[in-house]
PDB file of N, CA and C in Angstrom:
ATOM      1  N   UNK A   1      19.427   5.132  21.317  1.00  0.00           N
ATOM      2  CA  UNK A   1      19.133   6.260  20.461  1.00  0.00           C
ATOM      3  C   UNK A   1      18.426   5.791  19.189  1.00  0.00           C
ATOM      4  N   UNK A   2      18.588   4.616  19.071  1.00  0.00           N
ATOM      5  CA  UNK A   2      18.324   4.127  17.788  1.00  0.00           C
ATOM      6  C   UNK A   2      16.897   3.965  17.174  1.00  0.00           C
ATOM      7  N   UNK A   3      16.271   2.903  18.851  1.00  0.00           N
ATOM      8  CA  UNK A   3      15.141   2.816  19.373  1.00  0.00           C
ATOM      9  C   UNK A   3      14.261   3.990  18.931  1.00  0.00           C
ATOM     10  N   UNK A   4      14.680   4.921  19.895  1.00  0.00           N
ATOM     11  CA  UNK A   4      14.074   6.509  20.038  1.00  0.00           C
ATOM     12  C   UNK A   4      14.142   6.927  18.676  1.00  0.00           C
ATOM     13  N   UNK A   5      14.613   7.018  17.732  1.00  0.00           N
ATOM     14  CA  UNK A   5      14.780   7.559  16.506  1.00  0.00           C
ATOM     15  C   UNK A   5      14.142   6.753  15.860  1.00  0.00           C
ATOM     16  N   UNK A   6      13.702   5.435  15.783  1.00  0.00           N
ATOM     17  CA  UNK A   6      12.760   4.828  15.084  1.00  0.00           C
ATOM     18  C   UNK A   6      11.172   5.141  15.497  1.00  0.00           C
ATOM     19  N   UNK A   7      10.900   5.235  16.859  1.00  0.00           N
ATOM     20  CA  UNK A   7       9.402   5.143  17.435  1.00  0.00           C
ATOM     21  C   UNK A   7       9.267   6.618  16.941  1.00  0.00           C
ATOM     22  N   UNK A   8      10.208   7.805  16.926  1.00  0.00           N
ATOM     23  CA  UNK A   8       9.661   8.877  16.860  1.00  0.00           C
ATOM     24  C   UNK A   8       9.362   9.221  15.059  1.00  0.00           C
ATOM     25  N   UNK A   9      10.033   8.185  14.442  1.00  0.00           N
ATOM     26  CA  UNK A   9       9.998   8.131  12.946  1.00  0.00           C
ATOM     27  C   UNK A   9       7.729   7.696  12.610  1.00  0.00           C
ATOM     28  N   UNK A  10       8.088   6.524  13.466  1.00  0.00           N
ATOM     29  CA  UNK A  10       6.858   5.745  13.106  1.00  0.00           C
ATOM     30  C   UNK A  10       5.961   6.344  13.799  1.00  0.00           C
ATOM     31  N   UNK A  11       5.923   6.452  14.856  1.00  0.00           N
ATOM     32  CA  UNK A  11       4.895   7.310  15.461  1.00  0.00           C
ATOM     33  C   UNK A  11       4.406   6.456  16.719  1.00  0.00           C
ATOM     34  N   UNK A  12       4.969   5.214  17.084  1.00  0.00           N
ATOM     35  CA  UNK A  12       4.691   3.869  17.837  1.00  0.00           C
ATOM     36  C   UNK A  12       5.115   3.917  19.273  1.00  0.00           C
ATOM     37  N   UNK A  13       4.988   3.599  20.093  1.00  0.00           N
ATOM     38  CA  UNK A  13       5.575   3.110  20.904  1.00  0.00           C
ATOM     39  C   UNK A  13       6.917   2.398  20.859  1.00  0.00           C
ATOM     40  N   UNK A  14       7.619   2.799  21.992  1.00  0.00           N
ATOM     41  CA  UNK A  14       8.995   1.866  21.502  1.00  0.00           C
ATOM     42  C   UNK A  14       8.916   0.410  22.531  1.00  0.00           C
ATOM     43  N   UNK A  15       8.243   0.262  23.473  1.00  0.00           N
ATOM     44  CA  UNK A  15       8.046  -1.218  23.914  1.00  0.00           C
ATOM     45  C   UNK A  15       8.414  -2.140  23.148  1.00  0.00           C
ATOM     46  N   UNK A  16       7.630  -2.442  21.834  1.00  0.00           N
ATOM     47  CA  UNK A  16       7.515  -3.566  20.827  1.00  0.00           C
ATOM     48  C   UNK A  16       9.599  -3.371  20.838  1.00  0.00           C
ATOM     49  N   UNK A  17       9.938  -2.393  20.497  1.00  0.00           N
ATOM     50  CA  UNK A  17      11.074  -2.411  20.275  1.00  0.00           C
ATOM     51  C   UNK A  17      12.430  -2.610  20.995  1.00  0.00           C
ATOM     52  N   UNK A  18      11.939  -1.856  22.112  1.00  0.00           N
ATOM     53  CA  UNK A  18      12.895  -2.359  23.401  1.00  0.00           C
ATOM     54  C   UNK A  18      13.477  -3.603  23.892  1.00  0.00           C
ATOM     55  N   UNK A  19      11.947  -4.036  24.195  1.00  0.00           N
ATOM     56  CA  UNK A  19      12.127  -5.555  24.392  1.00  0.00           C
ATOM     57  C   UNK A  19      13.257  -6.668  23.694  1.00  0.00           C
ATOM     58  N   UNK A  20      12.946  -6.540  21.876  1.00  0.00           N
ATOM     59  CA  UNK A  20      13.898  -7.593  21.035  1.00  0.00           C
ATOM     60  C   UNK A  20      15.398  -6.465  21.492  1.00  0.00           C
ATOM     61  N   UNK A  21      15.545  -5.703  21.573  1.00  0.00           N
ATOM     62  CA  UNK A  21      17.040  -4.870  21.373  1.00  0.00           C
ATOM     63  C   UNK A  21      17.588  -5.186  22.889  1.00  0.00           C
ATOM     64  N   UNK A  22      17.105  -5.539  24.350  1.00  0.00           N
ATOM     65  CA  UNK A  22      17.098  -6.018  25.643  1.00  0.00           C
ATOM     66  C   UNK A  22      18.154  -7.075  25.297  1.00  0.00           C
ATOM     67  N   UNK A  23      16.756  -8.204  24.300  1.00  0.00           N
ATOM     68  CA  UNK A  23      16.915  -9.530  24.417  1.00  0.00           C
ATOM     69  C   UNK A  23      18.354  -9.476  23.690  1.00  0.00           C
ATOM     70  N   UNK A  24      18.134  -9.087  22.232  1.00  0.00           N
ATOM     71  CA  UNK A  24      19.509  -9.278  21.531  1.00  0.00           C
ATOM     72  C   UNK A  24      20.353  -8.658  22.154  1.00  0.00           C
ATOM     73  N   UNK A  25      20.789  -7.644  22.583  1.00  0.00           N
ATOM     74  CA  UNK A  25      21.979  -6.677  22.237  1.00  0.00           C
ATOM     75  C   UNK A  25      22.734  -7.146  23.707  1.00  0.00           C
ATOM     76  N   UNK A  26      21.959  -7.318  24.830  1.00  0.00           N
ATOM     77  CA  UNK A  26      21.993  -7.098  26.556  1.00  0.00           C
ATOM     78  C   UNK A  26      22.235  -8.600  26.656  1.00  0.00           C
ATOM     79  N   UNK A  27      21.485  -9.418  25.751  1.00  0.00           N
ATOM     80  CA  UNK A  27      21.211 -10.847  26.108  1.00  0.00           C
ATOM     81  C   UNK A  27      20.334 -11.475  27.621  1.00  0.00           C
ATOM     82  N   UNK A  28      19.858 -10.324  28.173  1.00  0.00           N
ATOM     83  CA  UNK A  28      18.608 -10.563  29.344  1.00  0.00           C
ATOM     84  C   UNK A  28      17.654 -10.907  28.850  1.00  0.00           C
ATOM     85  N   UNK A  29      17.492 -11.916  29.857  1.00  0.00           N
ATOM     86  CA  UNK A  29      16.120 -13.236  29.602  1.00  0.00           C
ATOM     87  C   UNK A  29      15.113 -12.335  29.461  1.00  0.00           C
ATOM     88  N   UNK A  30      14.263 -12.748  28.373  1.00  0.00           N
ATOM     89  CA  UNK A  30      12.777 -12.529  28.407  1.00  0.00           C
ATOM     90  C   UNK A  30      12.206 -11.702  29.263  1.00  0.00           C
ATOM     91  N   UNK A  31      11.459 -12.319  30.620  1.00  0.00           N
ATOM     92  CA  UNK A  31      11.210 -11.732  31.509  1.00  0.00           C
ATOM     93  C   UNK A  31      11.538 -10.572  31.990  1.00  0.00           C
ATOM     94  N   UNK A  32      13.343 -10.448  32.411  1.00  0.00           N
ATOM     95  CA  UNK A  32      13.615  -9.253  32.449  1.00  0.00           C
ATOM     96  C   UNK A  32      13.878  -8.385  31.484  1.00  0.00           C
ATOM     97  N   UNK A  33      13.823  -8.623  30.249  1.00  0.00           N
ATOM     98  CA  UNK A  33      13.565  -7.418  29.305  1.00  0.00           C
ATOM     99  C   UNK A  33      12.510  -6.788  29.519  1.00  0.00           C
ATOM    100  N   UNK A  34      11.197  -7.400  29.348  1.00  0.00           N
ATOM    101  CA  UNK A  34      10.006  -7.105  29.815  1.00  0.00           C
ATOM    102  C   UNK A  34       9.815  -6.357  31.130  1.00  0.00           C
ATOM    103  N   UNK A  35      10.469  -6.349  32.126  1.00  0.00           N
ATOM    104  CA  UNK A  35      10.178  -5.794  33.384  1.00  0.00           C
ATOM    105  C   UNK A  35      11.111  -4.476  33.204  1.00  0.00           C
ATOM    106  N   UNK A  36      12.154  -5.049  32.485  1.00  0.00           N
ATOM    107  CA  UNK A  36      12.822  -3.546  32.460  1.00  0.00           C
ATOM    108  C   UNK A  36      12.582  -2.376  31.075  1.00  0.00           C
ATOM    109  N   UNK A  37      11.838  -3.067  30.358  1.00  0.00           N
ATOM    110  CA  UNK A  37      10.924  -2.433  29.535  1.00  0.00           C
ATOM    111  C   UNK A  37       9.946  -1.526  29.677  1.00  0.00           C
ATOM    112  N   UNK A  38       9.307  -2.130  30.679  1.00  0.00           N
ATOM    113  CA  UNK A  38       8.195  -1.232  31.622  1.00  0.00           C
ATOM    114  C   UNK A  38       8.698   0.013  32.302  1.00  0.00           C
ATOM    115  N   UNK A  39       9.800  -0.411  33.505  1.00  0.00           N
ATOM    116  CA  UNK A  39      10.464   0.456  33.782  1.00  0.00           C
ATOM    117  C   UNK A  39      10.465   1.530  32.806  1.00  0.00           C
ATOM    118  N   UNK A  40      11.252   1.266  31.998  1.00  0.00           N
ATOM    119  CA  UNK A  40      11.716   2.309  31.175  1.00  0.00           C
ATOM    120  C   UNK A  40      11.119   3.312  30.470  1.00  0.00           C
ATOM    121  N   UNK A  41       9.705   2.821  29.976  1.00  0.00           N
ATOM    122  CA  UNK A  41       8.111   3.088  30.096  1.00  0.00           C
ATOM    123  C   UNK A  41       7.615   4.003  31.030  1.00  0.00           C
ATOM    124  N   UNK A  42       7.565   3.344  32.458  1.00  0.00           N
ATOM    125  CA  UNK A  42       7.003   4.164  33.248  1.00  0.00           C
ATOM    126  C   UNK A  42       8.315   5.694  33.393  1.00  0.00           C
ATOM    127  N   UNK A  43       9.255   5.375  33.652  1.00  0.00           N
ATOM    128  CA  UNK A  43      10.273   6.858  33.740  1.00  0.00           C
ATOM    129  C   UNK A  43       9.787   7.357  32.492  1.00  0.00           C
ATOM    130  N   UNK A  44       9.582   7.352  31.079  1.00  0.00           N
ATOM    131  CA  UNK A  44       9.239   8.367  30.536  1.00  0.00           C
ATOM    132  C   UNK A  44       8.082   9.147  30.558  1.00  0.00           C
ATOM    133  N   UNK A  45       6.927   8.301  31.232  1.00  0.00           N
ATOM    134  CA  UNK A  45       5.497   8.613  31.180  1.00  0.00           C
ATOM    135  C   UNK A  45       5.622   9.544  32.316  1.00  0.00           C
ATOM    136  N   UNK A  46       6.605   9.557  33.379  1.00  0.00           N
ATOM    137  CA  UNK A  46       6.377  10.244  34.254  1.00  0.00           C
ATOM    138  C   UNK A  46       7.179  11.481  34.189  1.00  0.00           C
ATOM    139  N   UNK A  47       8.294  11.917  32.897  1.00  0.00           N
ATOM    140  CA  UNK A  47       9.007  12.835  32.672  1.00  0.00           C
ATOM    141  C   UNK A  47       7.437  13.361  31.702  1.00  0.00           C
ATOM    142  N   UNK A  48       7.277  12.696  31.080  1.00  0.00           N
ATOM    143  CA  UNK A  48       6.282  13.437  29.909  1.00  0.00           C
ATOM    144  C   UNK A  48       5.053  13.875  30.667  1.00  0.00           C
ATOM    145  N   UNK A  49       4.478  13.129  32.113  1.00  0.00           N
ATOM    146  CA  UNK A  49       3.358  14.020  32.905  1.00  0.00           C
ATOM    147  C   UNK A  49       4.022  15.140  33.880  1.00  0.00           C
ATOM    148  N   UNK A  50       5.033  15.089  34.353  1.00  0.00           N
ATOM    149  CA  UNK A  50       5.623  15.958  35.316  1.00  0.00           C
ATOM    150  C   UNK A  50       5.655  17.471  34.146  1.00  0.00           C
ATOM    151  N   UNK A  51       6.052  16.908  32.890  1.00  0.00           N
ATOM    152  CA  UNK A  51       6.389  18.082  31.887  1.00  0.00           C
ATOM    153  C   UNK A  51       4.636  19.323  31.503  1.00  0.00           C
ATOM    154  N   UNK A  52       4.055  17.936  31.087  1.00  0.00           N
ATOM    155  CA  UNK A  52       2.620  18.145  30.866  1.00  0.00           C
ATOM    156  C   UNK A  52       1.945  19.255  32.104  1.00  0.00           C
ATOM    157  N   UNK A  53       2.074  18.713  33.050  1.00  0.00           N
ATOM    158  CA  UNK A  53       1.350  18.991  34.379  1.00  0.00           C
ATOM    159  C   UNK A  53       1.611  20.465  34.470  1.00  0.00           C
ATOM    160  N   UNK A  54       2.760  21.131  34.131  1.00  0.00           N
ATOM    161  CA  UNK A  54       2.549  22.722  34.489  1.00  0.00           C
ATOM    162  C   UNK A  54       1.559  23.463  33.264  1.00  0.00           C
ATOM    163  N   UNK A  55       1.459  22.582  32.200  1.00  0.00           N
ATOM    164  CA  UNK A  55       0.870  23.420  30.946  1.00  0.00           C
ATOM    165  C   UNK A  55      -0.579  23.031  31.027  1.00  0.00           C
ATOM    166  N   UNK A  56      -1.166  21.826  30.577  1.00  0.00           N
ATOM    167  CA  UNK A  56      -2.285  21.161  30.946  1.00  0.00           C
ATOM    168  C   UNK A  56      -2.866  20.981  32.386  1.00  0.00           C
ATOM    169  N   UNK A  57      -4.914  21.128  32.139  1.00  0.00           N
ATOM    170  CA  UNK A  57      -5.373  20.604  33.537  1.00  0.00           C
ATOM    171  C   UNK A  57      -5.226  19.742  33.596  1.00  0.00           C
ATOM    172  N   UNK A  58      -4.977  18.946  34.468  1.00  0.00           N
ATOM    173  CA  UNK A  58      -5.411  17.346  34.610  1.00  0.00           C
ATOM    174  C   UNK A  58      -6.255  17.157  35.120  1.00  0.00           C
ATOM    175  N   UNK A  59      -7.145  15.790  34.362  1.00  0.00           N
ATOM    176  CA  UNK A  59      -8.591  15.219  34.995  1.00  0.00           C
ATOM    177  C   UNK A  59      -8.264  14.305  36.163  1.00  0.00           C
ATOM    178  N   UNK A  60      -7.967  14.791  37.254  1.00  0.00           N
ATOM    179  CA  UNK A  60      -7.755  13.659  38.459  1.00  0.00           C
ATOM    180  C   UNK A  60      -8.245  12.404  38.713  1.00  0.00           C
ATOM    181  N   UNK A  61      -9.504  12.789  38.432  1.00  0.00           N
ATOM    182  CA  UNK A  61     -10.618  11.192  38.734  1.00  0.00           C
ATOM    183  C   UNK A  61     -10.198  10.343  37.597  1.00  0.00           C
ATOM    184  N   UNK A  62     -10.301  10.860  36.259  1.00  0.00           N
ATOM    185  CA  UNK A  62      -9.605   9.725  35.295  1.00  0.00           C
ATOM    186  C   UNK A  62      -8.308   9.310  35.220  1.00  0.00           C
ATOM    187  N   UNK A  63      -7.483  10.187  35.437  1.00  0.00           N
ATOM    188  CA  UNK A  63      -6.097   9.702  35.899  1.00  0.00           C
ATOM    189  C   UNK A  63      -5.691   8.753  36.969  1.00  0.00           C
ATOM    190  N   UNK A  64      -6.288   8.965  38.337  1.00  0.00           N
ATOM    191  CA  UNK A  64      -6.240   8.150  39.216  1.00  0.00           C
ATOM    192  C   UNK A  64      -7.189   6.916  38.901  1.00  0.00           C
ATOM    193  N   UNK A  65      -8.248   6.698  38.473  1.00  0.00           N
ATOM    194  CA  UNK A  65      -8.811   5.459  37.968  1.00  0.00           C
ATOM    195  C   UNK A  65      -8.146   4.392  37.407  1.00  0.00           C
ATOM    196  N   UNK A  66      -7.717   5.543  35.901  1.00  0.00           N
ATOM    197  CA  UNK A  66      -6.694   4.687  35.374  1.00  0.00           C
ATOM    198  C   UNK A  66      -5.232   4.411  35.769  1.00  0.00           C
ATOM    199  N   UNK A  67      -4.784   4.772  36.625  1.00  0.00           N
ATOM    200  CA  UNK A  67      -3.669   4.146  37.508  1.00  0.00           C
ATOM    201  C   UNK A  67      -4.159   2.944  38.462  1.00  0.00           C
ATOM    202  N   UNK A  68      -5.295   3.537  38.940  1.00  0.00           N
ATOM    203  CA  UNK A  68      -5.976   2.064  39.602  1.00  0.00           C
ATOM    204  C   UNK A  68      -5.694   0.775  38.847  1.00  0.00           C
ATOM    205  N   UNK A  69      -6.245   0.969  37.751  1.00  0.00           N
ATOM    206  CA  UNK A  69      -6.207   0.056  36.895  1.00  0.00           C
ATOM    207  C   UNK A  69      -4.841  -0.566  36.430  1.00  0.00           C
ATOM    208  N   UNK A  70      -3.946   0.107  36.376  1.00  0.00           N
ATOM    209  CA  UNK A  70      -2.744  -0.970  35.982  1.00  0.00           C
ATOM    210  C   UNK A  70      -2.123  -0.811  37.585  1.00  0.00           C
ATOM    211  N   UNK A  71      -2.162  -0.889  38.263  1.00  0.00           N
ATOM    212  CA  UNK A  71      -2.024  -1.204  39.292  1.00  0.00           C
ATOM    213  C   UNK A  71      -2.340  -2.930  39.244  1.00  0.00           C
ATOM    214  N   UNK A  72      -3.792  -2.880  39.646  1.00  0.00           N
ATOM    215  CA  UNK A  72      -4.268  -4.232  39.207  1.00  0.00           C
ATOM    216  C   UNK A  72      -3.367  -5.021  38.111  1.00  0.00           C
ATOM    217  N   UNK A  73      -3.173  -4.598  37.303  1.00  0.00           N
ATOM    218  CA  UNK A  73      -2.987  -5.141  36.394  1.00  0.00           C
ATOM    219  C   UNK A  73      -1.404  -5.601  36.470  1.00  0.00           C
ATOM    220  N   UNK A  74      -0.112  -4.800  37.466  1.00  0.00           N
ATOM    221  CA  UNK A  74       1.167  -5.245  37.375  1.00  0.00           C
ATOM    222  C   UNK A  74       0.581  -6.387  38.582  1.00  0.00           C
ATOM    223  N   UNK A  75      -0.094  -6.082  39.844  1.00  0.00           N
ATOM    224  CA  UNK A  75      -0.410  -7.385  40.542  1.00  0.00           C
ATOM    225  C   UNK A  75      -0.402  -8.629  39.855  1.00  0.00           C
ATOM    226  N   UNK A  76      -1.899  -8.606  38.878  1.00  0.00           N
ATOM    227  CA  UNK A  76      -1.974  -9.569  38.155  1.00  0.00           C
ATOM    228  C   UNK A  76      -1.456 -10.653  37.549  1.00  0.00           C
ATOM    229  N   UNK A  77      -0.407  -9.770  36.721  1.00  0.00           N
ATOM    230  CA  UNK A  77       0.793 -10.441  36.256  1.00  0.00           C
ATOM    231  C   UNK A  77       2.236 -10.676  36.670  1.00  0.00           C
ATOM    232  N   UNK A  78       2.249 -10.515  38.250  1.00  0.00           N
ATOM    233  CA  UNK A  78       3.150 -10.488  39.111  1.00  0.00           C
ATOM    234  C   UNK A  78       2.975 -12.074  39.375  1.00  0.00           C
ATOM    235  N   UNK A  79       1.770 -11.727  39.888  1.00  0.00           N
ATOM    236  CA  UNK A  79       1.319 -13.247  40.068  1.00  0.00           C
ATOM    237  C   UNK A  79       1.447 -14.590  38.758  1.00  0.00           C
ATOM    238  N   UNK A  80       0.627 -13.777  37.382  1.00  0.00           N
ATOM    239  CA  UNK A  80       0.822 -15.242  36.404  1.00  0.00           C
ATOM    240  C   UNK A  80       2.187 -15.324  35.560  1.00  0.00           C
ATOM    241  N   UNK A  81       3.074 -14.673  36.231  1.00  0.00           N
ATOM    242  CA  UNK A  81       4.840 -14.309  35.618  1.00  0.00           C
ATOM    243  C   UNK A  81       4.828 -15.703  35.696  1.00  0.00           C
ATOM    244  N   UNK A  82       4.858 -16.434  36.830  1.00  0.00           N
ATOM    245  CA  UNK A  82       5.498 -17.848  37.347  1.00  0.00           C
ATOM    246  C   UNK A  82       4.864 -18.669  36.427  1.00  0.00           C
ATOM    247  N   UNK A  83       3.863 -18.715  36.177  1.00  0.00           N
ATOM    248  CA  UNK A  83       2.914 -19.579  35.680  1.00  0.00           C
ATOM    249  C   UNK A  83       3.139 -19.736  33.922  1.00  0.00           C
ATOM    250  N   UNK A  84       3.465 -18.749  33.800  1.00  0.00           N
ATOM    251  CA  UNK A  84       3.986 -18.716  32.024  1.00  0.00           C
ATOM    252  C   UNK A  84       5.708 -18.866  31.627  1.00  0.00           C
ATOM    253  N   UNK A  85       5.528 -19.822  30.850  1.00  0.00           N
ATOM    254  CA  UNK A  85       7.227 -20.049  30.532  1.00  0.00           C
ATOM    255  C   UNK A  85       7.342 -18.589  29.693  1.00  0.00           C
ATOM    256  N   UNK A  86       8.734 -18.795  29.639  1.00  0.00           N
ATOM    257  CA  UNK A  86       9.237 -17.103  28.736  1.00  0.00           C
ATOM    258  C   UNK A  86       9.356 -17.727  27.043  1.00  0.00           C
ATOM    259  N   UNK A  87       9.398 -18.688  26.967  1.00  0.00           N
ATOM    260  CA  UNK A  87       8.546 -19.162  25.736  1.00  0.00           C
ATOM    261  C   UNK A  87       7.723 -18.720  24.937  1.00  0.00           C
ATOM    262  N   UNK A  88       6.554 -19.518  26.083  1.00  0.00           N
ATOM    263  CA  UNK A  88       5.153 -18.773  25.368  1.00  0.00           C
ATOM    264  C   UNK A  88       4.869 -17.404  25.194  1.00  0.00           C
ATOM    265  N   UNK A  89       5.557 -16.954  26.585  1.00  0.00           N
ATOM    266  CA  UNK A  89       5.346 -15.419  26.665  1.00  0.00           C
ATOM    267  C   UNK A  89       6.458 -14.812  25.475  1.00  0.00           C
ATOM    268  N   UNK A  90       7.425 -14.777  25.067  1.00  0.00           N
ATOM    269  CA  UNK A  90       7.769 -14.617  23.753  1.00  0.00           C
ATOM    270  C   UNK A  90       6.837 -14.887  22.674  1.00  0.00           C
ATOM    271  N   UNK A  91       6.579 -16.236  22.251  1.00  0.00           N
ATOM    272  CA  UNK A  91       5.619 -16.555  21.243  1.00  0.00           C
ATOM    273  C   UNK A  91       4.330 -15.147  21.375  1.00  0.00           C
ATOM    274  N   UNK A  92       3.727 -15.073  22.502  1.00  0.00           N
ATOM    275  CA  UNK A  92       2.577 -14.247  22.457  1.00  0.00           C
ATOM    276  C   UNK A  92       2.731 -12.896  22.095  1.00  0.00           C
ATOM    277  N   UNK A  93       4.161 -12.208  22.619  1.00  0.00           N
ATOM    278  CA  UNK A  93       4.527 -10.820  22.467  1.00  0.00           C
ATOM    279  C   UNK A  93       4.887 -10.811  21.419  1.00  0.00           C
ATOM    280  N   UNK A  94       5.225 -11.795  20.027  1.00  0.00           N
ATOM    281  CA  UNK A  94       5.437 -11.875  18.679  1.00  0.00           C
ATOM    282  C   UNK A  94       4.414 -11.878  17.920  1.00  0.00           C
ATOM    283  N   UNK A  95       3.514 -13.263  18.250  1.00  0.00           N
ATOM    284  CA  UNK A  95       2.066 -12.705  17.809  1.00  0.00           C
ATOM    285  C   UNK A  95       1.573 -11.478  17.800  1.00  0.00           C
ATOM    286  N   UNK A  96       1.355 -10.761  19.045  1.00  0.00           N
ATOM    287  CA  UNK A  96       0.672  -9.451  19.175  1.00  0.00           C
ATOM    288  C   UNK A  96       1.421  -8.266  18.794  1.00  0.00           C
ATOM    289  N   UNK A  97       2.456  -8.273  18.695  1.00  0.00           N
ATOM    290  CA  UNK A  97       3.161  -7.341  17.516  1.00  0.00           C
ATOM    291  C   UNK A  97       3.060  -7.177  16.179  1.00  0.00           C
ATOM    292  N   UNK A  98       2.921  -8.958  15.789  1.00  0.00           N
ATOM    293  CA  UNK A  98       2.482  -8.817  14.336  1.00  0.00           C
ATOM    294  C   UNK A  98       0.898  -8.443  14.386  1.00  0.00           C
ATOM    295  N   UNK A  99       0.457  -8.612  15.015  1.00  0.00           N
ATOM    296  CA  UNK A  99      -0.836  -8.583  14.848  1.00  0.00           C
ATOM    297  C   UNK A  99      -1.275  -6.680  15.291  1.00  0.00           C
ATOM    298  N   UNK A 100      -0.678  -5.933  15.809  1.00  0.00           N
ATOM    299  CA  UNK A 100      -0.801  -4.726  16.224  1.00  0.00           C
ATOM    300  C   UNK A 100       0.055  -3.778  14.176  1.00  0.00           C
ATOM    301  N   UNK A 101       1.113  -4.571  13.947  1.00  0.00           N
ATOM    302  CA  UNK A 101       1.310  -3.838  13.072  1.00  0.00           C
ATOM    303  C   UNK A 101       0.894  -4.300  12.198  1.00  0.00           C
ATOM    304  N   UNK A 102       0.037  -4.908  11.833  1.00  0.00           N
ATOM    305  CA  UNK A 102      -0.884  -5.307  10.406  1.00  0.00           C
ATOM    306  C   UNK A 102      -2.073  -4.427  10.760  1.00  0.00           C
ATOM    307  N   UNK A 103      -2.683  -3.720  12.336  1.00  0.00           N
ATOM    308  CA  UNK A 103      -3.713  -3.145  11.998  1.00  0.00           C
ATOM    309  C   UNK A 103      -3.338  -1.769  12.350  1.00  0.00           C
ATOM    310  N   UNK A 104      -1.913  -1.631  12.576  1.00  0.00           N
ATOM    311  CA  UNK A 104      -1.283   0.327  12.309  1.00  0.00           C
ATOM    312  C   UNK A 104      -1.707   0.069  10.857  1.00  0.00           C
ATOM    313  N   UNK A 105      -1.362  -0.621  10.157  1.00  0.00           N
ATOM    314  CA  UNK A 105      -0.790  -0.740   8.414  1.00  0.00           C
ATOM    315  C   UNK A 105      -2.056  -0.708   7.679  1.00  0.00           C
ATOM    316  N   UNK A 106      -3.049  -1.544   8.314  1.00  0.00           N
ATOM    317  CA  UNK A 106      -4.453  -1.433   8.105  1.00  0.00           C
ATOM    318  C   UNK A 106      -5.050   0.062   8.110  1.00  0.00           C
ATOM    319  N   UNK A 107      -4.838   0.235   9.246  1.00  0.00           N
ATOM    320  CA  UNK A 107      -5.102   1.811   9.840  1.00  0.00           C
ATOM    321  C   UNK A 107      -4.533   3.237   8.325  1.00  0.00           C
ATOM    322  N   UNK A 108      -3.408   3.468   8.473  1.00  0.00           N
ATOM    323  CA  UNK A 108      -2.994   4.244   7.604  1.00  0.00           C
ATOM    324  C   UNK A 108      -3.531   3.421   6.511  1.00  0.00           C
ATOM    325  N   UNK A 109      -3.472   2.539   5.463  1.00  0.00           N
ATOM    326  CA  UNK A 109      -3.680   2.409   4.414  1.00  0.00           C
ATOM    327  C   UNK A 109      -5.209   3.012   4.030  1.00  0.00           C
ATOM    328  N   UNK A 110      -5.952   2.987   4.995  1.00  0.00           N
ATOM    329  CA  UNK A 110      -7.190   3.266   5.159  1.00  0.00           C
ATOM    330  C   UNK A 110      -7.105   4.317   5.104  1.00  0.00           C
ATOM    331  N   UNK A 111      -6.748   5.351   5.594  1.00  0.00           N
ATOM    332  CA  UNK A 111      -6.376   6.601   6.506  1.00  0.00           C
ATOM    333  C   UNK A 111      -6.143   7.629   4.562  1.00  0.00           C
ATOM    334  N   UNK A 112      -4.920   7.045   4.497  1.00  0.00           N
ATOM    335  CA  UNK A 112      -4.211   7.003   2.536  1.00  0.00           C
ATOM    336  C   UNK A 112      -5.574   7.039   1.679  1.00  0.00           C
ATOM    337  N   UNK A 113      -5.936   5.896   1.290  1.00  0.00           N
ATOM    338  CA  UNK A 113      -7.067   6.303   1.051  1.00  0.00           C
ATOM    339  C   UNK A 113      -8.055   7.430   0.831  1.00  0.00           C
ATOM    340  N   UNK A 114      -8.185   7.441   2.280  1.00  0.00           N
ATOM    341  CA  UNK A 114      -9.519   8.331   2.443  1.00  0.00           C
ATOM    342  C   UNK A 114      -8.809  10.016   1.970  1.00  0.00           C
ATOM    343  N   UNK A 115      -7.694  10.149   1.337  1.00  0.00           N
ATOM    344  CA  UNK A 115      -7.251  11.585   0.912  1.00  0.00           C
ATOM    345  C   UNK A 115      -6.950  11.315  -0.107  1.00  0.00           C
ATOM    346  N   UNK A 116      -7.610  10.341  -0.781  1.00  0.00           N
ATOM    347  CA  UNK A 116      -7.211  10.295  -2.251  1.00  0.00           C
ATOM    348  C   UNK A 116      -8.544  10.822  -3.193  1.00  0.00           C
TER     349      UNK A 116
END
């Protein structure tokens, strides 16, 4: 709940957040935070299109494209899971967090700004 009450505060995704609250709270390795992160991801995306879908058209061809596409893309990394320690792959998902919220922060400060 906590999670959810923060992403809906910030406006973010809760991934970034899931993941460390997995690792700490659950104490599941890396990896499977991450996989069950997704999970958890995909069940909402599919409560929030099932919801969508009676109100909104949907563009089929872009929808199905872009499912194509991470399709590919869980293959992908099905495959280079083995190949990356949960290390690095920590180290990287820390990097790119900091690095995603220095350019939300970027973003609004800019944003602030421009209504001044």
């Amino acid at each position: 709940m906590l999670i959810g009450l923060l992403t809906g505060l910030v406006g973010a995704g809760g991934g970034f957040l899931i993941i460390p609250a997995l690792v700490w709270l659950t104490r599941l390795p890396f990896k499977t935070a991450v996989g069950t992160s997704l999970f958890i991801i995909a069940i909402n995306s599919l409560l929030g299109f099932l919801g969508d879908m009676l109100n909104y058209q949907i563009h089929w061809a872009f929808l199905l494209s872009l499912t194509s596409l991470a399709i590919v893309g869980i293959l992908v990394g099905n495959k280079l899971h083995k190949k990356v320690s949960a290390v690095r792959l920590r180290k990287a998902f820390g990097w790119l967090t900091l690095a995603m919220g220095i350019l939300m922060l970027l973003r609004e400060l800019s944003a602030s700004a421009d209504l001044i």
